[in-house]
C-alpha atoms as a PDB file:
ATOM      1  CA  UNK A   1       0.520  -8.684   9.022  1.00  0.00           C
ATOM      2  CA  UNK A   2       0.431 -12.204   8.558  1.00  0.00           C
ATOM      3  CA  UNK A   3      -0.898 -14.002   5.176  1.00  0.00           C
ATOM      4  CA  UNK A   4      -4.659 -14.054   5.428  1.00  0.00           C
ATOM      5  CA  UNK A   5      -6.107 -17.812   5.624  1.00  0.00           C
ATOM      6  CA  UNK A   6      -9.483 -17.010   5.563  1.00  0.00           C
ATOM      7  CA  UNK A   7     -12.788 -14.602   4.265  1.00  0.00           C
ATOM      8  CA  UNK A   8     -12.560 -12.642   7.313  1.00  0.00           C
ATOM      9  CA  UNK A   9      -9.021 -11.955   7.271  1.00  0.00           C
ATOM     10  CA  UNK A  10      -8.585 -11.672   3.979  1.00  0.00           C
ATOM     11  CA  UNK A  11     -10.998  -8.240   3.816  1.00  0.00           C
ATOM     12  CA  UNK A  12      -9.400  -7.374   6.760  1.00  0.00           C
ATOM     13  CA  UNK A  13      -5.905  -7.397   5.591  1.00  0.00           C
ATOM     14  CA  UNK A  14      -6.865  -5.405   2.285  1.00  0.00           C
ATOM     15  CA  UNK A  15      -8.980  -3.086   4.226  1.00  0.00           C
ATOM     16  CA  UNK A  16      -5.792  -2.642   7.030  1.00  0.00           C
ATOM     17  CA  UNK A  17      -3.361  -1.727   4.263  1.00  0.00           C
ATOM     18  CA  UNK A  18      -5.208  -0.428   1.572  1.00  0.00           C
ATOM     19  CA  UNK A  19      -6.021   2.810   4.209  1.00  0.00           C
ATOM     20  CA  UNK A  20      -2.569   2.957   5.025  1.00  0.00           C
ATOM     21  CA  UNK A  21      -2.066   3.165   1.932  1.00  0.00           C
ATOM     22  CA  UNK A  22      -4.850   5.773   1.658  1.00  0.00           C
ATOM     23  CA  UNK A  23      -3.349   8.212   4.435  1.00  0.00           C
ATOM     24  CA  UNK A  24      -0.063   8.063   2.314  1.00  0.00           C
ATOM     25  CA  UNK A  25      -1.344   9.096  -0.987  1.00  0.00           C
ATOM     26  CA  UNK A  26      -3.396  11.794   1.186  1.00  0.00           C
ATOM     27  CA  UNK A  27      -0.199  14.557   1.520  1.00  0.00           C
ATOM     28  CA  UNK A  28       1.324  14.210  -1.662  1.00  0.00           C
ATOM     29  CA  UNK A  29       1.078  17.004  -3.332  1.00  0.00           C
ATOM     30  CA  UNK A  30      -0.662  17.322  -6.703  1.00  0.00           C
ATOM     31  CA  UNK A  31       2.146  18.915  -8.106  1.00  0.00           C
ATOM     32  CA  UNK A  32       4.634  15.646  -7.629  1.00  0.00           C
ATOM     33  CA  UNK A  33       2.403  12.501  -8.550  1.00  0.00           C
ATOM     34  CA  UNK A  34       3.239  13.357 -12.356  1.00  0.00           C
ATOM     35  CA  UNK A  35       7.076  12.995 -11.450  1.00  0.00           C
ATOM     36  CA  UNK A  36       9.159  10.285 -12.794  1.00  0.00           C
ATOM     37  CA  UNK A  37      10.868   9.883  -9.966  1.00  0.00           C
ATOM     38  CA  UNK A  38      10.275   6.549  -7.915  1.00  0.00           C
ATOM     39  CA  UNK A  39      11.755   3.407  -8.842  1.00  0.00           C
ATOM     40  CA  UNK A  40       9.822   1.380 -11.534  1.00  0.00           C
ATOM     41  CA  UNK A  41       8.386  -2.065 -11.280  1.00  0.00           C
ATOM     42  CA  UNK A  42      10.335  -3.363 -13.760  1.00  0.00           C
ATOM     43  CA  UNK A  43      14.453  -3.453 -13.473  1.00  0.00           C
ATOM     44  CA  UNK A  44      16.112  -0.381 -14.193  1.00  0.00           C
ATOM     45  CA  UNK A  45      12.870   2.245 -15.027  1.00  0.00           C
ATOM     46  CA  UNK A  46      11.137   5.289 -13.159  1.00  0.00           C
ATOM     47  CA  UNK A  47       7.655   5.558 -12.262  1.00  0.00           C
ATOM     48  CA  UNK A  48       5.421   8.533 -10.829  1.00  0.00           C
ATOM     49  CA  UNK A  49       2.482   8.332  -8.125  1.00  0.00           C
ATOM     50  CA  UNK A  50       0.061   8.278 -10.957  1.00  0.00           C
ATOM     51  CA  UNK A  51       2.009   5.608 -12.217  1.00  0.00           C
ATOM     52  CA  UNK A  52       1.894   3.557  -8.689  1.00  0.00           C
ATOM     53  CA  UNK A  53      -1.892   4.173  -8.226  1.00  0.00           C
ATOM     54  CA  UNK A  54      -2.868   2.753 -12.141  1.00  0.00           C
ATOM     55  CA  UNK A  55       0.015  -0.896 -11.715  1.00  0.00           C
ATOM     56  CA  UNK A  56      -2.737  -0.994  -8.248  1.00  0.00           C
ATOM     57  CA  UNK A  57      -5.795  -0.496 -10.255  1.00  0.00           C
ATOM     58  CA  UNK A  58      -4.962  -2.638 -13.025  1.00  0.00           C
ATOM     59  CA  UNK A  59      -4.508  -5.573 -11.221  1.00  0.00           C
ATOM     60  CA  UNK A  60      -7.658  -5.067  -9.020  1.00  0.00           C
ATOM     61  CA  UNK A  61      -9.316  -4.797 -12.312  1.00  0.00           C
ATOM     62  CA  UNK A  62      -7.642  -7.722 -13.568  1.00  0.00           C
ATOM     63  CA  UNK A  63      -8.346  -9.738 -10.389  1.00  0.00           C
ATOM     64  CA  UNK A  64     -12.029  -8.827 -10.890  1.00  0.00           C
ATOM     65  CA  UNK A  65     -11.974  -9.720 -14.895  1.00  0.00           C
ATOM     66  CA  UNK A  66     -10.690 -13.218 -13.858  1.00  0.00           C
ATOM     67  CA  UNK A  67     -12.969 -14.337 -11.490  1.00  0.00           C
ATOM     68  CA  UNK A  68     -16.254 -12.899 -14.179  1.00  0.00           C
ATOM     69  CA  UNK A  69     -14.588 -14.582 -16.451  1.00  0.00           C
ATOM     70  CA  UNK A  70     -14.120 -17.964 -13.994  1.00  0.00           C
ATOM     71  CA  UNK A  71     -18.270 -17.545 -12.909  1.00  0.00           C
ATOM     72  CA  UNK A  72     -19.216 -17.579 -16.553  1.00  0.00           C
ATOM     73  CA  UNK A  73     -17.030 -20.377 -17.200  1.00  0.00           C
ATOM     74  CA  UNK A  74     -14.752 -18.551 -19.914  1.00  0.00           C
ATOM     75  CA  UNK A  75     -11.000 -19.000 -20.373  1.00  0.00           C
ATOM     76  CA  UNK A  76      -8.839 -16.736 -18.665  1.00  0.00           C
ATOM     77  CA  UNK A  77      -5.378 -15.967 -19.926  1.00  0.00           C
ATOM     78  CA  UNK A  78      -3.543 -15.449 -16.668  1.00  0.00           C
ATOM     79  CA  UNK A  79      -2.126 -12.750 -16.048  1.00  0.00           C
ATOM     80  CA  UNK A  80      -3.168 -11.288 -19.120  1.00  0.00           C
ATOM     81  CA  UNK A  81      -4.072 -11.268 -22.417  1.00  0.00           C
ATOM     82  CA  UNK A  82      -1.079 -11.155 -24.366  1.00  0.00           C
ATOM     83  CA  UNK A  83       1.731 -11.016 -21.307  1.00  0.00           C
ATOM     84  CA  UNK A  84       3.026 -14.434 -19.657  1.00  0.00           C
ATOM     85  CA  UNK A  85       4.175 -14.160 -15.397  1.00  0.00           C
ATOM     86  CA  UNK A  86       7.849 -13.684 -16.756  1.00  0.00           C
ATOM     87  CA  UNK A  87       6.517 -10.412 -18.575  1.00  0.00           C
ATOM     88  CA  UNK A  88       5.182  -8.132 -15.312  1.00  0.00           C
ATOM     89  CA  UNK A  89       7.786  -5.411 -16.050  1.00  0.00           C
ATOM     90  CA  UNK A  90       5.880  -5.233 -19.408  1.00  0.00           C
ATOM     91  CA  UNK A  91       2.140  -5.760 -18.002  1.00  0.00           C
ATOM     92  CA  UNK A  92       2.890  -2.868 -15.636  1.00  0.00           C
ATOM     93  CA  UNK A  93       4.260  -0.612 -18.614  1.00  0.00           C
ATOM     94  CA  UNK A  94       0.888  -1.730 -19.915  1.00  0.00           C
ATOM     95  CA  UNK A  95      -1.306  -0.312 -16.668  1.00  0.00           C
ATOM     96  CA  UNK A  96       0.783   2.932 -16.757  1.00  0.00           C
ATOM     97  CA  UNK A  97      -0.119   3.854 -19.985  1.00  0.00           C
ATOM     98  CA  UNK A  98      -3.967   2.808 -19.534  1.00  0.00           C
ATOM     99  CA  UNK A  99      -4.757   5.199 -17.234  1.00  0.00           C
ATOM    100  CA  UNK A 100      -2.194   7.870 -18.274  1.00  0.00           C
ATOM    101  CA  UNK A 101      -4.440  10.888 -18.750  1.00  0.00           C
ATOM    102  CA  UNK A 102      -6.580  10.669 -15.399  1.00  0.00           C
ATOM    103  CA  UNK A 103      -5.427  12.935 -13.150  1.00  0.00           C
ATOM    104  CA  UNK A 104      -4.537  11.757  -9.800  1.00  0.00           C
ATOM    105  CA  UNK A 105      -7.438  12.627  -7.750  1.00  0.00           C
ATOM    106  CA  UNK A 106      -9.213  10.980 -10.033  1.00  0.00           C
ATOM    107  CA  UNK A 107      -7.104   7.945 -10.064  1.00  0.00           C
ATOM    108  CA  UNK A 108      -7.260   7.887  -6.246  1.00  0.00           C
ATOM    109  CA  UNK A 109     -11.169   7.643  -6.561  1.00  0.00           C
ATOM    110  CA  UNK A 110     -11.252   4.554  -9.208  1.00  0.00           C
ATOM    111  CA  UNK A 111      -8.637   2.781  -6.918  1.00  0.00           C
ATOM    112  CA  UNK A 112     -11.023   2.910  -4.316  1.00  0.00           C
ATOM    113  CA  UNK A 113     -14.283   1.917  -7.034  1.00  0.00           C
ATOM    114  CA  UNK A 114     -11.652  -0.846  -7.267  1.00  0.00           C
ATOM    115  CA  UNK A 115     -11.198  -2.078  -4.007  1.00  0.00           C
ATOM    116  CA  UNK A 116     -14.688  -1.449  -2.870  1.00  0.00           C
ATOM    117  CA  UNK A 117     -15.740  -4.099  -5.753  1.00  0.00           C
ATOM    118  CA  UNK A 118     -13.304  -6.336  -4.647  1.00  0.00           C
ATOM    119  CA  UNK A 119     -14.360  -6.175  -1.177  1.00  0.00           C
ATOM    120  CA  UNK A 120     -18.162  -6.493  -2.312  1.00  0.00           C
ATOM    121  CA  UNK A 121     -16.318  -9.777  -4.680  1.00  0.00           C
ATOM    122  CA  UNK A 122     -14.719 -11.297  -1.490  1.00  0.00           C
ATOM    123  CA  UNK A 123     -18.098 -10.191   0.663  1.00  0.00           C
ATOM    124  CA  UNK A 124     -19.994 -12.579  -1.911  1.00  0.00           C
ATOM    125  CA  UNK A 125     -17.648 -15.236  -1.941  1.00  0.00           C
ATOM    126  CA  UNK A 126     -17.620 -18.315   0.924  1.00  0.00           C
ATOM    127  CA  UNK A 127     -14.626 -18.939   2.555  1.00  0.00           C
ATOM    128  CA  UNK A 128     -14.606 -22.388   0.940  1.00  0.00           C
ATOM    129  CA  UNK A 129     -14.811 -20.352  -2.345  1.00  0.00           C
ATOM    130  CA  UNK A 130     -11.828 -18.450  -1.441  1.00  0.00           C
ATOM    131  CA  UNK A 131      -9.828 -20.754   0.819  1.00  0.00           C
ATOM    132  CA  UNK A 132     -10.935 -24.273   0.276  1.00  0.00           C
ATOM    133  CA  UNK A 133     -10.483 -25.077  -3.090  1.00  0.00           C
ATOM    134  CA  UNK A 134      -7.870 -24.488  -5.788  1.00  0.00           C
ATOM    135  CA  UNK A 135      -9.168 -21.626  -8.167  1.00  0.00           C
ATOM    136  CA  UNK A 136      -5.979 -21.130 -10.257  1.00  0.00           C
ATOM    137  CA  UNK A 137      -3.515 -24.176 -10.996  1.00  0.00           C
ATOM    138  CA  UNK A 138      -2.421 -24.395  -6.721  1.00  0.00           C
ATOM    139  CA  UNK A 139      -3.219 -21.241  -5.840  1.00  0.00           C
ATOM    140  CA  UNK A 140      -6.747 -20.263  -4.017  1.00  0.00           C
ATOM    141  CA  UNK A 141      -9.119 -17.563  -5.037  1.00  0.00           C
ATOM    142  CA  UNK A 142      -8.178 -15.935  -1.344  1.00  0.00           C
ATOM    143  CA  UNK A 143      -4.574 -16.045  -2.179  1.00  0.00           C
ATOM    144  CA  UNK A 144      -4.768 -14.750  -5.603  1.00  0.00           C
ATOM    145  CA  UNK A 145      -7.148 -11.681  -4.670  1.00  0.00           C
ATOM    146  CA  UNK A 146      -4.436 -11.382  -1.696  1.00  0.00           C
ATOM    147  CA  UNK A 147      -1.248 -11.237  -4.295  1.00  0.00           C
ATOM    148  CA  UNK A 148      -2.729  -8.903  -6.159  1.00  0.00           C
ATOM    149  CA  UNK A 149      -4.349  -6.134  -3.252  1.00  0.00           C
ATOM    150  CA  UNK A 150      -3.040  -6.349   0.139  1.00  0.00           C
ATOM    151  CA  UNK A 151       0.418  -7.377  -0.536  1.00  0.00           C
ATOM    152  CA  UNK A 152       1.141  -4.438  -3.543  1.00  0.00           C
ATOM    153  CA  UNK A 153      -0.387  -1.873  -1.049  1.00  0.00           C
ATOM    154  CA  UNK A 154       1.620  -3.048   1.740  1.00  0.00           C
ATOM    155  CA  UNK A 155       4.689  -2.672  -0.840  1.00  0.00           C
ATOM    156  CA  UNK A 156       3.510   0.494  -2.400  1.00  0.00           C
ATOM    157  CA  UNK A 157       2.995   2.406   1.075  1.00  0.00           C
ATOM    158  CA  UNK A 158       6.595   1.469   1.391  1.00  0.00           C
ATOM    159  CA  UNK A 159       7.704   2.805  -1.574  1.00  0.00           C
ATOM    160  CA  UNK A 160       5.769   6.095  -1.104  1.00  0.00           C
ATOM    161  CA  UNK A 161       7.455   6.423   2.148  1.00  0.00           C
ATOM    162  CA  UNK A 162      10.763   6.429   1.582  1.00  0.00           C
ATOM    163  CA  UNK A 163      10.060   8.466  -1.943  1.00  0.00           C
ATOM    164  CA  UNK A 164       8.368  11.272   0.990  1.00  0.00           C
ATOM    165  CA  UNK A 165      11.446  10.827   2.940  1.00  0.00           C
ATOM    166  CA  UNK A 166      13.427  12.012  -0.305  1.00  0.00           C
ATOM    167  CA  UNK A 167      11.392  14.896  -0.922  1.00  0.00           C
ATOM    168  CA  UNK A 168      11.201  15.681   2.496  1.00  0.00           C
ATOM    169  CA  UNK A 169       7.140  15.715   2.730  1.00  0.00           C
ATOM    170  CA  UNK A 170       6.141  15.174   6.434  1.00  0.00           C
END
């Protein structure tokens, strides 16, 4: 799918790959999303589903803590409090151990709390809003929501699909 350049195909896109996304996480079995068995998101570490599901969650929250924070004119520290861009490895150690003790069914459900507010965010946004003007140093409001949704659950999906392939679910 091509990089969104506007409101309409910006939800779109997240709404395209985010049920992909969905029907992947569907089969897994309950048993394997606690496995540390995927590769991590930062060099040379191990992740499980759980894991995969909360780095997605905490940066919908995270894109949904900026932009409150950018409508009530308060500072943001991007990408987050305490972590600089060169530090993601670290920010998604962070989101791992966040949501850590929520099961995964659970987790499945505040993902998708998560993207529904983010859909209702984009739904209340113009495209001028999101595509018109710079919202973070070059970088649009559209293209930041899109960095941080569409794109990771294009990537995850891929990742879950060759981990399935491994453990030979179908």
């Amino acid at each position: 799918m091509a990089v969104p350049i506007n409101k309409e195909e910006l939800q779109k896109a997240i709404e395209t790959n985010y049920n992909k996304l969905k029907n992947e996480l569907s089969i897994i079995p309950i048993e394997l999303t606690s496995i540390k068995d995927l590769e991590g998101h930062a060099k040379d570490t191990t992740m499980s589903i759980n894991n995969l599901v909360s780095y997605l969650i905490g940066w919908g929250e995270l894109v949904l803590k900026w932009n409150r924070k950018k409508d009530n004119n308060e500072p943001v520290d991007f990408p987050e409090t305490g972590y600089k861009w060169n530090e993601l490895g670290k920010l998604a150690q962070k989101f791992y151990k966040d949501y850590e003790d929520i099961d995964f069914n659970t987790l499945c459900s505040k993902l998708d709390e998560t993207v529904s507010e983010i859909l209702n965010l984009i739904g209340q946004k113009s495209n001028t809003e999101l595509y018109e003007v710079s919202w973070y140093e070059k970088w649009t409001l559209g293209r930041m929501i899109q960095f941080n949704t569409s794109s990771p659950y294009t990537n995850a999906r891929g990742r879950i699909r060759k981990w399935k392939k491994e453990h030979n679910i179908k």
